[in-house]
C-alpha atoms as a PDB file:
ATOM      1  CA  UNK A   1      -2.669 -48.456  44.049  1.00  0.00           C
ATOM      2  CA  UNK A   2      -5.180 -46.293  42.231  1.00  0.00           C
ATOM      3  CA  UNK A   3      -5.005 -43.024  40.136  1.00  0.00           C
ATOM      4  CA  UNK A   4      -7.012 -40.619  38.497  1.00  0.00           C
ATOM      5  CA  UNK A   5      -6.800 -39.740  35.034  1.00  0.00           C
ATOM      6  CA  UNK A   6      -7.846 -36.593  33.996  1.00  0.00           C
ATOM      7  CA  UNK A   7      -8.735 -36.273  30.589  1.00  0.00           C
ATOM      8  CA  UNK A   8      -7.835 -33.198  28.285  1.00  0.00           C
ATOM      9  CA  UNK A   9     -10.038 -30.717  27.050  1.00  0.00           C
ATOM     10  CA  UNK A  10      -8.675 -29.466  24.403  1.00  0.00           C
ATOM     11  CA  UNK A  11     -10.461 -29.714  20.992  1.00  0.00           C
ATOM     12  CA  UNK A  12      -9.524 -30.160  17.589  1.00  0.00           C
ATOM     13  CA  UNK A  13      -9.509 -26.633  15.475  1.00  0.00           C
ATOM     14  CA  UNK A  14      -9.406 -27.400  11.931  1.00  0.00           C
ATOM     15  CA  UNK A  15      -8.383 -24.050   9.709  1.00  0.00           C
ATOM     16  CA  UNK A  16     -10.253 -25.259   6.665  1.00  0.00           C
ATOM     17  CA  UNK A  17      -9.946 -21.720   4.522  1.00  0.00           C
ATOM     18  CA  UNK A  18      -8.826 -18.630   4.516  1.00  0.00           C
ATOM     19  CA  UNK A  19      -9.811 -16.446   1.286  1.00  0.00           C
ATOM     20  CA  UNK A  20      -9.304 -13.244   0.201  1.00  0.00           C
ATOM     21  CA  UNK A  21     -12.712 -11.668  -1.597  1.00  0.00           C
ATOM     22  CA  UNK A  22     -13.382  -9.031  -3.714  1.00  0.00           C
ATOM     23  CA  UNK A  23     -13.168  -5.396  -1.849  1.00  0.00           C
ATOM     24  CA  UNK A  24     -10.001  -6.887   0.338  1.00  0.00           C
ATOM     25  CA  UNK A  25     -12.725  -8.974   2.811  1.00  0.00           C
ATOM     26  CA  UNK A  26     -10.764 -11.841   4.107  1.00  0.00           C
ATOM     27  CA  UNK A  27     -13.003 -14.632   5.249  1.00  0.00           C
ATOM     28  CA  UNK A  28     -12.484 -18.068   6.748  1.00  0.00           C
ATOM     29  CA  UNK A  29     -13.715 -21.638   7.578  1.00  0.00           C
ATOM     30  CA  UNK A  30     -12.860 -23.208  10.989  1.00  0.00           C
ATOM     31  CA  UNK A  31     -14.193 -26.670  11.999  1.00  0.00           C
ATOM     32  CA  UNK A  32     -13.912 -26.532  16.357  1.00  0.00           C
ATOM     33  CA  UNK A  33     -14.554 -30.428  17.082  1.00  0.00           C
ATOM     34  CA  UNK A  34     -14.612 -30.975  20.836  1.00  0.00           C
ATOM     35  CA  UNK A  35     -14.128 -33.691  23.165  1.00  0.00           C
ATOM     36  CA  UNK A  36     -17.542 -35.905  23.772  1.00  0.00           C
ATOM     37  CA  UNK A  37     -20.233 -34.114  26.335  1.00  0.00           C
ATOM     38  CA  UNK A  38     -17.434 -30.526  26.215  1.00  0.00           C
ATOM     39  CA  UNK A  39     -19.017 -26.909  25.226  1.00  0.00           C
ATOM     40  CA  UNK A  40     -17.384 -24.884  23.652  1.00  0.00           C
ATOM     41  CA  UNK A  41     -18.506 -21.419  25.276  1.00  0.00           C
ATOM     42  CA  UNK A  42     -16.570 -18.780  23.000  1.00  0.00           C
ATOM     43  CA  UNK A  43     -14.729 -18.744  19.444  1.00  0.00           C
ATOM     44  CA  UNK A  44     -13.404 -16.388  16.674  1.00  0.00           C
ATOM     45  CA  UNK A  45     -10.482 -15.644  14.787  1.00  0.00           C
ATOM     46  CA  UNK A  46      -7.511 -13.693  15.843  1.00  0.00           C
ATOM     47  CA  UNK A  47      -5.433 -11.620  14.173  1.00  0.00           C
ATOM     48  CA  UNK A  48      -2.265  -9.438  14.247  1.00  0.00           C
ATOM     49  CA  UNK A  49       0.882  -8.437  12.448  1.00  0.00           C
ATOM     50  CA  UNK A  50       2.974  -9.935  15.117  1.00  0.00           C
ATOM     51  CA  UNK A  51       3.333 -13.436  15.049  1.00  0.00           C
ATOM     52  CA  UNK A  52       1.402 -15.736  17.475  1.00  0.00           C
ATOM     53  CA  UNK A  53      -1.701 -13.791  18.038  1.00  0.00           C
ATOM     54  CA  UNK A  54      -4.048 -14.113  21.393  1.00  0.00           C
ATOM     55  CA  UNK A  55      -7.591 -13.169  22.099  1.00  0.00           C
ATOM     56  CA  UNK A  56      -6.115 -10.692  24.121  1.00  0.00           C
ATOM     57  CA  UNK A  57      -5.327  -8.405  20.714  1.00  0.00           C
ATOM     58  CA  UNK A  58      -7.623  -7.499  17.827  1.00  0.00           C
ATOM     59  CA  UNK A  59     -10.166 -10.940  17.156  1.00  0.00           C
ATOM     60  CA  UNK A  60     -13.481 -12.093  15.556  1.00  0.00           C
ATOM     61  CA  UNK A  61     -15.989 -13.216  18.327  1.00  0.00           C
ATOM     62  CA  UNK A  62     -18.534 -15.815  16.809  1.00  0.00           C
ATOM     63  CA  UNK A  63     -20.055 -17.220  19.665  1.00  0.00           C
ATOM     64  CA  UNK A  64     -20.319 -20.561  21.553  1.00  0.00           C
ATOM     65  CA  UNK A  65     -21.347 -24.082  20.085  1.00  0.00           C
ATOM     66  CA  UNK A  66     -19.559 -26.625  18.485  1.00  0.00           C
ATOM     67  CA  UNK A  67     -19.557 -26.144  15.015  1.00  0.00           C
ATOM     68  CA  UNK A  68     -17.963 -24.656  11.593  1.00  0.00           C
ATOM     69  CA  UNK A  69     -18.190 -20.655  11.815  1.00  0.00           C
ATOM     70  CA  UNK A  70     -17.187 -18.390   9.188  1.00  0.00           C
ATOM     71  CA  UNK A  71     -15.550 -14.689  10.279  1.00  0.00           C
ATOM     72  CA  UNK A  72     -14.607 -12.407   8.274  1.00  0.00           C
ATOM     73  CA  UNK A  73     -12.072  -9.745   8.550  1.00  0.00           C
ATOM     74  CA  UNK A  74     -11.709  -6.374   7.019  1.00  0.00           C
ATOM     75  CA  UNK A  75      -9.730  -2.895   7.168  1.00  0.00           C
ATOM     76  CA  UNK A  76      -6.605  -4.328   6.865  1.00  0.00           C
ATOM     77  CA  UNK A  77      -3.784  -2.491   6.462  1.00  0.00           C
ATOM     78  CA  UNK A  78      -2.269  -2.855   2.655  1.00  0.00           C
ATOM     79  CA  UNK A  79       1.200  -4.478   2.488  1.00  0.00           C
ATOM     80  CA  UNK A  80       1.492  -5.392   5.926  1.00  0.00           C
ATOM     81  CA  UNK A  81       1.518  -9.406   7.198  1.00  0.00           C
ATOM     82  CA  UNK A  82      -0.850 -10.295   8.863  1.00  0.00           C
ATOM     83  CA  UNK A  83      -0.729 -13.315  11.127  1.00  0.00           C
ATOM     84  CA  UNK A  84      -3.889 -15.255  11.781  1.00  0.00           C
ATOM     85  CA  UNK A  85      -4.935 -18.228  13.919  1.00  0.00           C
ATOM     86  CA  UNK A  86      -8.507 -19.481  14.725  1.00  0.00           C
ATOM     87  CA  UNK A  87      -9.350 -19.893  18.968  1.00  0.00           C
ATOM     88  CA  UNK A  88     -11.857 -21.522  21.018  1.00  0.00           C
ATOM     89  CA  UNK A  89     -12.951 -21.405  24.406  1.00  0.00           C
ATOM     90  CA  UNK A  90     -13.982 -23.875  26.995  1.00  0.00           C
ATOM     91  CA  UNK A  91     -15.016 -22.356  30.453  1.00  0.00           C
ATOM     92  CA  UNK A  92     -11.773 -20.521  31.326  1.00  0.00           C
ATOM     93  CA  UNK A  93      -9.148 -21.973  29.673  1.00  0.00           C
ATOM     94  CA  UNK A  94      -8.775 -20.870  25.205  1.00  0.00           C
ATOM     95  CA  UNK A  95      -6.922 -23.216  22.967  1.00  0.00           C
ATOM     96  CA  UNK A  96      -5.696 -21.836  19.528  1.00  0.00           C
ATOM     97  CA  UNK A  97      -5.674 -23.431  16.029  1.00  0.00           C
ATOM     98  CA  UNK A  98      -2.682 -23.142  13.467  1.00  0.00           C
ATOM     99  CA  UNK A  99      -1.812 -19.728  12.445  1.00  0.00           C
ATOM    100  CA  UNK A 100      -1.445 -18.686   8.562  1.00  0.00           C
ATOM    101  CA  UNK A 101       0.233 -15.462   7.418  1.00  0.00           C
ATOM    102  CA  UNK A 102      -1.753 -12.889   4.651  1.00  0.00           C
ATOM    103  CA  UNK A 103      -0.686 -10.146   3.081  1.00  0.00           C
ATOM    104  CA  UNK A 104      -3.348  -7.834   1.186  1.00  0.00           C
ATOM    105  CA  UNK A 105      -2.905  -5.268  -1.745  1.00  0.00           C
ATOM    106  CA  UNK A 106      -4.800  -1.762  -2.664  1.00  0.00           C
ATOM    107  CA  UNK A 107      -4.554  -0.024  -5.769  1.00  0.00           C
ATOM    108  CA  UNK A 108      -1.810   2.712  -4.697  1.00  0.00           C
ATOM    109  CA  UNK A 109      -0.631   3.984  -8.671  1.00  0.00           C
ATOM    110  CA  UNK A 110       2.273   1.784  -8.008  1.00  0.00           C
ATOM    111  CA  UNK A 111       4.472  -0.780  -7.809  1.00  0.00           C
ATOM    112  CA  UNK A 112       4.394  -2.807  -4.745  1.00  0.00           C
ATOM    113  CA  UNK A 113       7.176  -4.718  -3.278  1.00  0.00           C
ATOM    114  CA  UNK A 114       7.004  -7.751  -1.447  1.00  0.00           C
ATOM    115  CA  UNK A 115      10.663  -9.501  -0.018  1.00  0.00           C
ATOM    116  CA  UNK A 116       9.465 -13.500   0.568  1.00  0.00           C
ATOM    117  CA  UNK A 117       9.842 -14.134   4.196  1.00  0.00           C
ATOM    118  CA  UNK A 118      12.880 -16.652   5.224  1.00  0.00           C
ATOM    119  CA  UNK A 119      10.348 -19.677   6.376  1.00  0.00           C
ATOM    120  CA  UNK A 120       8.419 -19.300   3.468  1.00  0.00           C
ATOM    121  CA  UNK A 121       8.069 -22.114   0.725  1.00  0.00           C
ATOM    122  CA  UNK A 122       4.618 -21.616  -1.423  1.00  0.00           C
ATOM    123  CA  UNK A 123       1.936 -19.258  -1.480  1.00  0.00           C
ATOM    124  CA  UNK A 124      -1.278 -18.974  -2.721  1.00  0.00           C
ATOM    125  CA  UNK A 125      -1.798 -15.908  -4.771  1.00  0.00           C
ATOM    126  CA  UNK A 126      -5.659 -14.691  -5.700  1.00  0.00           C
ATOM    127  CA  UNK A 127      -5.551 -11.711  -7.399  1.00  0.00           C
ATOM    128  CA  UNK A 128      -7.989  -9.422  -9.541  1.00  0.00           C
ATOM    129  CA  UNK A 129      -8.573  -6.886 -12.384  1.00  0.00           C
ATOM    130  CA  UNK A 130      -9.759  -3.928 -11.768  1.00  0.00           C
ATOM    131  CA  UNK A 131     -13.658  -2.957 -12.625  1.00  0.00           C
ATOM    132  CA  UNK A 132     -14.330  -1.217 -16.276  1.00  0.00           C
ATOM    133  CA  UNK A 133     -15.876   2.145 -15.789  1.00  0.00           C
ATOM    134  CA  UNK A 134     -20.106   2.936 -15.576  1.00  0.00           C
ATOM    135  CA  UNK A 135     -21.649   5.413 -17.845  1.00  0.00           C
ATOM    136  CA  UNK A 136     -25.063   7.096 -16.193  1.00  0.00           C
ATOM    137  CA  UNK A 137     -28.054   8.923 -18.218  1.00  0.00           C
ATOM    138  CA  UNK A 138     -31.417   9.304 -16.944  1.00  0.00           C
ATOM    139  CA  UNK A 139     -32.924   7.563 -19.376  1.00  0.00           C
ATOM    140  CA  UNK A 140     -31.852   4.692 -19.890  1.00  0.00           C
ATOM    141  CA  UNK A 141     -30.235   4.712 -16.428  1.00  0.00           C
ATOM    142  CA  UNK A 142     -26.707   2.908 -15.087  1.00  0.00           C
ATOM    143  CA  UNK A 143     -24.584   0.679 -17.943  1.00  0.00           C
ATOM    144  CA  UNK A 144     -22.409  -0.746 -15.425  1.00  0.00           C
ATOM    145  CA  UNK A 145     -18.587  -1.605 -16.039  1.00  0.00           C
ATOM    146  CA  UNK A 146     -17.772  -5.449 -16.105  1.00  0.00           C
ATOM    147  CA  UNK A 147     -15.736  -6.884 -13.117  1.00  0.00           C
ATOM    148  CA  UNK A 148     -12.267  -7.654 -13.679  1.00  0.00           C
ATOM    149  CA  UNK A 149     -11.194 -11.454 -13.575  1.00  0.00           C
ATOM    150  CA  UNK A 150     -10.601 -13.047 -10.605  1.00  0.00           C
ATOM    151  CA  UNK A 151      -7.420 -15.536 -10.794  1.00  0.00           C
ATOM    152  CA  UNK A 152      -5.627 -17.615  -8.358  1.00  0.00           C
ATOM    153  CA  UNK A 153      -2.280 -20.398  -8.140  1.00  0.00           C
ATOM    154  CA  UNK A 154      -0.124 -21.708  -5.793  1.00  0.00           C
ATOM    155  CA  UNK A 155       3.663 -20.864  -6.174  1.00  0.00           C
ATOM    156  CA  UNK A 156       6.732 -22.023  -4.660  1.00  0.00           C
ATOM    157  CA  UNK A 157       8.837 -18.818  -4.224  1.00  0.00           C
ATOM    158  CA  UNK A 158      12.318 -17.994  -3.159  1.00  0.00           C
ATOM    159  CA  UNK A 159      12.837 -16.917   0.399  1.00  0.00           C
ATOM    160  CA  UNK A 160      14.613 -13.393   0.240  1.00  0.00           C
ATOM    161  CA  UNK A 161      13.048 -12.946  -3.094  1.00  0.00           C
ATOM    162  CA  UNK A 162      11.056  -9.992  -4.723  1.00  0.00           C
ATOM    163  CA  UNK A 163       7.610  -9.881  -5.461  1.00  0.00           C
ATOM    164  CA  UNK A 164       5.611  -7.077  -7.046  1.00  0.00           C
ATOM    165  CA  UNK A 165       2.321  -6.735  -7.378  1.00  0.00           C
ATOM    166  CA  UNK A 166       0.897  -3.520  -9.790  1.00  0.00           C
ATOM    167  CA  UNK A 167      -2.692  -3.643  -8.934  1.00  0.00           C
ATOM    168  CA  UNK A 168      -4.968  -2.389 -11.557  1.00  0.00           C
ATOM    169  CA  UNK A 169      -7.126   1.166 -11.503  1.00  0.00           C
ATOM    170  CA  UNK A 170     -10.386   1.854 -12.507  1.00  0.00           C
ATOM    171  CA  UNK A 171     -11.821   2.554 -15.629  1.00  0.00           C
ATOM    172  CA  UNK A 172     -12.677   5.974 -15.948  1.00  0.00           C
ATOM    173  CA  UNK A 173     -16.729   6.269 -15.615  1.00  0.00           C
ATOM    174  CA  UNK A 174     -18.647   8.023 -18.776  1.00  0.00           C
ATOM    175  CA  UNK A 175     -20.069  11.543 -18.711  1.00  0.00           C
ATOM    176  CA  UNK A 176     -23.825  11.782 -18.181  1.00  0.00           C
ATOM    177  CA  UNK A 177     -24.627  12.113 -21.912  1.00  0.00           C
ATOM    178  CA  UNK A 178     -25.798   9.477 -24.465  1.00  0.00           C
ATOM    179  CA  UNK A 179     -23.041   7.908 -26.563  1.00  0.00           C
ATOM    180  CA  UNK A 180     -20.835   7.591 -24.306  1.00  0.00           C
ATOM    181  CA  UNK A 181     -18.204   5.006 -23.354  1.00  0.00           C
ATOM    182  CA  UNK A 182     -16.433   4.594 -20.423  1.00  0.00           C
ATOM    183  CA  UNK A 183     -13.160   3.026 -19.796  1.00  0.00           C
ATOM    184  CA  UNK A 184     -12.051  -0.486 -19.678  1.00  0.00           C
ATOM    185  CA  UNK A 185     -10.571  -1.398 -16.133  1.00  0.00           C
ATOM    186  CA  UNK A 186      -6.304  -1.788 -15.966  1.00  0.00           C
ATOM    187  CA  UNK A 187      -5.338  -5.088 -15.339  1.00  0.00           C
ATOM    188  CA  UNK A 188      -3.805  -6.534 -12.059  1.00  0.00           C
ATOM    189  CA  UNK A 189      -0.049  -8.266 -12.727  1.00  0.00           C
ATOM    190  CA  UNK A 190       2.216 -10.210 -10.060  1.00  0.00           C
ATOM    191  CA  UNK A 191       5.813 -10.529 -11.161  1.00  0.00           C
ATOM    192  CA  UNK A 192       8.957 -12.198  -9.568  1.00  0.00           C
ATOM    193  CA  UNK A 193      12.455 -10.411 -10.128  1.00  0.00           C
ATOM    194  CA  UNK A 194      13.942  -6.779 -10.182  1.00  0.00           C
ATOM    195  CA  UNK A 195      14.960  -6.596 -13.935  1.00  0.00           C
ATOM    196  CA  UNK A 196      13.627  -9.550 -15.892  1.00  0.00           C
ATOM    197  CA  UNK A 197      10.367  -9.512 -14.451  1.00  0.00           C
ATOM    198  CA  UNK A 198       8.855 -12.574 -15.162  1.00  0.00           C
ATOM    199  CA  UNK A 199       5.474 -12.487 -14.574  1.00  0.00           C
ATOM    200  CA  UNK A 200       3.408 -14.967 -12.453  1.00  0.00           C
ATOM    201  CA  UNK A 201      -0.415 -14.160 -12.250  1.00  0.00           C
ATOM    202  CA  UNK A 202      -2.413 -11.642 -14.569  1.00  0.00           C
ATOM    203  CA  UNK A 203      -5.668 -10.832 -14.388  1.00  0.00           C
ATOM    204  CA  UNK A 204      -7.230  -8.970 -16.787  1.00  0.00           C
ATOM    205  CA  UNK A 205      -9.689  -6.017 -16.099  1.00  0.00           C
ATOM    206  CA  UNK A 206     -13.381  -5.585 -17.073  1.00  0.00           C
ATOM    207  CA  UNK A 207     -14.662  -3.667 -19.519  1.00  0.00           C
ATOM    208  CA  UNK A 208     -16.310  -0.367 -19.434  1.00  0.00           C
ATOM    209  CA  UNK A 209     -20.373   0.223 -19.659  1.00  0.00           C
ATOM    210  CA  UNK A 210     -22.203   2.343 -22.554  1.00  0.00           C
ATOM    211  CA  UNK A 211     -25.110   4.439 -22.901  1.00  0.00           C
ATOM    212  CA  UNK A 212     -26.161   4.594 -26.860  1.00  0.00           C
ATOM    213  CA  UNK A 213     -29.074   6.368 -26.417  1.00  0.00           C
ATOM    214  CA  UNK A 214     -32.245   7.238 -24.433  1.00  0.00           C
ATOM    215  CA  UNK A 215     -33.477   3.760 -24.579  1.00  0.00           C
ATOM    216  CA  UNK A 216     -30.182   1.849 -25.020  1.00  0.00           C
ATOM    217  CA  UNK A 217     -27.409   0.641 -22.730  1.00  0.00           C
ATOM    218  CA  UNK A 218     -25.141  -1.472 -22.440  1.00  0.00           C
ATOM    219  CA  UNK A 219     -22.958  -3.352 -19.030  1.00  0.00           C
ATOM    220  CA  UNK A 220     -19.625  -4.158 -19.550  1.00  0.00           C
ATOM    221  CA  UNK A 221     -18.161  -7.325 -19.924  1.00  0.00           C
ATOM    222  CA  UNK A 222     -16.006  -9.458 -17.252  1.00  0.00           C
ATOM    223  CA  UNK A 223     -12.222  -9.857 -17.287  1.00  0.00           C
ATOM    224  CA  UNK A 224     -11.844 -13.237 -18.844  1.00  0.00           C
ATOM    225  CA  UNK A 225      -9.036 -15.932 -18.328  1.00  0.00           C
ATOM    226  CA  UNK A 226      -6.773 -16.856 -20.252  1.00  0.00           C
ATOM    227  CA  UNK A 227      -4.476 -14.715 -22.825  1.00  0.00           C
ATOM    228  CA  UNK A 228      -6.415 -13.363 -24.998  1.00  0.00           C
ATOM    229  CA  UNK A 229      -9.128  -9.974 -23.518  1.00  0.00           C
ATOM    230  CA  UNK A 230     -12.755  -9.678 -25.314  1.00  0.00           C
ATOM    231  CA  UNK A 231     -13.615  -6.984 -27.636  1.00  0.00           C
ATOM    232  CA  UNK A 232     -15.421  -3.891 -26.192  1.00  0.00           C
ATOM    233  CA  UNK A 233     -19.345  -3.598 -27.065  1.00  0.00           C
ATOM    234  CA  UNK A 234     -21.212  -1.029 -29.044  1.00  0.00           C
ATOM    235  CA  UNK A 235     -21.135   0.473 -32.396  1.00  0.00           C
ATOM    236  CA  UNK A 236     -17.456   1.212 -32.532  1.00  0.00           C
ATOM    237  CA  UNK A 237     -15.798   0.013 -29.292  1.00  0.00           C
ATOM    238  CA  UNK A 238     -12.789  -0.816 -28.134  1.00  0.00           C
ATOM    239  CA  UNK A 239     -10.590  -4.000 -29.985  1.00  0.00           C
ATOM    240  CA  UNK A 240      -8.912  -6.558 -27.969  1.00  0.00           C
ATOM    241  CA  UNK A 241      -5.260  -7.226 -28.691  1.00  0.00           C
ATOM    242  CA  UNK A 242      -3.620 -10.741 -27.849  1.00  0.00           C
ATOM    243  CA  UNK A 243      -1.424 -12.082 -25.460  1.00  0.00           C
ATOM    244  CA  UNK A 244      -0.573  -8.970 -23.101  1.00  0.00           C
ATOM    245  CA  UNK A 245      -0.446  -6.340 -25.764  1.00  0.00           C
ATOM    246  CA  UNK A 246      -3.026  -3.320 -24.802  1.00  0.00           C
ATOM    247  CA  UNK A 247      -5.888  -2.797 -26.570  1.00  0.00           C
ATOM    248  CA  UNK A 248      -7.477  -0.490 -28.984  1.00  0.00           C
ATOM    249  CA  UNK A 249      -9.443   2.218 -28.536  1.00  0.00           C
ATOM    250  CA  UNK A 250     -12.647   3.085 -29.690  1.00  0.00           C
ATOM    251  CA  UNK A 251     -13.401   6.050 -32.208  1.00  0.00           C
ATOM    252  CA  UNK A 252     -15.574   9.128 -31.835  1.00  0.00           C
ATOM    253  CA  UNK A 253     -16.970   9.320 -28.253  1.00  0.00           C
ATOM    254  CA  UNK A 254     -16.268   5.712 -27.083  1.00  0.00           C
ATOM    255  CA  UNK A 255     -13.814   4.744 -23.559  1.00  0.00           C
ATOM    256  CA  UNK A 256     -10.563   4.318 -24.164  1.00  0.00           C
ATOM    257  CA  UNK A 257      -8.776   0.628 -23.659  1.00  0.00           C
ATOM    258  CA  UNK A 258      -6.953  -0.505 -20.320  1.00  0.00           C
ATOM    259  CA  UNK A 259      -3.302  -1.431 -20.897  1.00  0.00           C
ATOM    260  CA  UNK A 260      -1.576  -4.688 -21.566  1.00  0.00           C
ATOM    261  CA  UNK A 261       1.478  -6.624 -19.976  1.00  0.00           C
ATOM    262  CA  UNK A 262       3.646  -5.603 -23.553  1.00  0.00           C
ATOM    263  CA  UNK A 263       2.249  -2.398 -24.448  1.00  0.00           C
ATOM    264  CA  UNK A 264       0.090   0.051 -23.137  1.00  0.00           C
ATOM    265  CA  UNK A 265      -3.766   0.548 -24.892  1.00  0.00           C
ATOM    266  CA  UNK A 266      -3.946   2.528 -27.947  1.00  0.00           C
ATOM    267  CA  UNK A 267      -6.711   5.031 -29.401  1.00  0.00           C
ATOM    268  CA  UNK A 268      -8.484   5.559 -32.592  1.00  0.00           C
ATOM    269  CA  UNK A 269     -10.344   8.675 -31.419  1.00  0.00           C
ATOM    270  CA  UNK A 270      -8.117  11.315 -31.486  1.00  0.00           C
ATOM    271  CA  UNK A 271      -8.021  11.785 -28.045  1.00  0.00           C
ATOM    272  CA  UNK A 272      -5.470   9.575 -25.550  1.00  0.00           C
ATOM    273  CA  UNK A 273      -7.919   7.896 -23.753  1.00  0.00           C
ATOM    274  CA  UNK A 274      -6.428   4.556 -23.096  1.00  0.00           C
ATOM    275  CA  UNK A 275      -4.293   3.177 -20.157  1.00  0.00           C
ATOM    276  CA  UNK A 276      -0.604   3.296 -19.689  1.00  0.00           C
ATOM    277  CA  UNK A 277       1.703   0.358 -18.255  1.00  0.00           C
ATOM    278  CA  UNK A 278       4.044   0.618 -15.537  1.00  0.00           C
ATOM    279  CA  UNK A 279       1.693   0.762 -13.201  1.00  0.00           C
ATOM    280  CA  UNK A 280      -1.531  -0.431 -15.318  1.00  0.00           C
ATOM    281  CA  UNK A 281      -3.931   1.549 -15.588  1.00  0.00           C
ATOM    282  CA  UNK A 282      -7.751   1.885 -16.849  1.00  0.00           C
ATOM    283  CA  UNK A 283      -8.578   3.352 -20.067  1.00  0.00           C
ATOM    284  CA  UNK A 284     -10.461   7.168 -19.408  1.00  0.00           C
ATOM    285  CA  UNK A 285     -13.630   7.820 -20.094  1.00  0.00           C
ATOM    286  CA  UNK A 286     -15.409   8.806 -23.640  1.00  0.00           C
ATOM    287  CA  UNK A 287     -17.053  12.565 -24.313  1.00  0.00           C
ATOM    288  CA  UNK A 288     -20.375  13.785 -25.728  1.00  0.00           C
ATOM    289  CA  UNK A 289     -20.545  14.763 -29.454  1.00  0.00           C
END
């Protein structure tokens, strides 16, 4: 007696990364491996905030071939889960990859809760501070604020659980006018709990750009890791203060300091200038003599 075999098509669809980039761009690796002498003819990326998502809702398209492809996703609605699974197509028939859950953050001028789903063990958080302020002038031209740090870790939370994540503002951009400092970007903070708050993930802001004079500027420095910030630039800028405290101000017409975890950033110019905690925000903006 003799019977046919018929042999499955379905390929192997790795989900090799999923990151989310600076400017809330998600973007992913999948690895489509087929069966010997099988085409794949179509694959992408779905993506929905109900569970199990099909090429029949919102997806990536990314073409035929068998080989790695890299979509990327944006305008995605802040707070909301998003459930995501890679897809590929051979003639008529699609075959899906594992799905993974996101969740992405704006800056709102609040706290923002997140309750840890039931099924949930770890996560991987990537997080980062907000931008230091840009001071303009014709001459010399743009001093552009530094970029706030970027950090990332892998945590094993509690299901049922609070998260909240205070993402950091802006630092207020200078006046067009020489000497003048603009502010230092607020810091971004992830913290488990309602009342303790212990935090999890910090990362710190950037600092703000200066114009000294007509032939003179000056970019901002990065966020850095680790505890301690970096002192602001220029002839009298702004102080770093260790281990989560705010910083200091500048005097005269320098940007004011973004806030700490402890305390919020304190001036030396006279005018309040420098950001607050609870949410964390950037330090505003120096003024012309």
């Amino acid at each position: 007696m003799f019977g046919v075999h018929h042999r499955s098509n379905a390929p192997k669809i790795d989900f090799e990364n999923l990151t989310i980039n600076p400017g809330s761009v998600v973007t992913a690796t999948i690895l489509v491996t087929p069966q010997a002498g099988v085409v794949v003819t179509q694959k992408g990326l779905c993506y929905s905030t109900a569970p199990a998502p099909t090429i029949d809702g919102t997806k990536t398209t990314n073409g035929g071939g068998n080989e790695r492809y890299y979509p990327v996703i944006s305008s995605l609605t802040g707070g909301a889960i998003y459930y995501v699974r890679p897809y590929a197509t051979i003639g008529t028939v699609t075959y899906y990859g594992s799905e993974k859950r996101m969740v992405v953050f704006y800056y709102t001028g609040g706290s923002q809760n997140f309750t840890v789903p039931e099924d949930a063990g770890t996560a991987k958080i990537r997080i980062l501070g907000a931008q230091g302020g840009s001071s303009y002038s014709s001459s010399p031209g743009l001093a552009a604020g530094g970029l706030g740090a970027l950090m990332e870790g892998v945590f094993s939370l509690t299901p049922g659980s609070q998260i909240t994540f205070d993402i950091g503002q802006k630092g207020g951009d200078g006046y067009p006018f020489y000497v003048v400092g603009s502010g230092g970007g607020g810091g971004t903070f992830v913290y488990s709990g309602t009342t303790s708050k212990i935090p999890l993930i910090i990362a710190g802001g950037g600092g703000g750009g200066i114009v000294f004079n007509s032939s003179q500027r000056a970019n901002g420095q990065d966020g850095q890791a680790g505890s301690d910030g970096t002192s602001g630039i220029g002839y009298e800028g702004a102080s770093t203060s260790g281990r989560g405290q705010g910083g200091y101000g500048g005097s005269s017409a320098y940007g004011g300091a973004g806030a700490g975890w402890y305390s919020a950033g304190t001036t030396t110019s006279g005018k309040d200038l420098s950001g607050k905690r609870n949410p964390w925000l950037g330090g505003n903006s120096g003024s012309s003599y």
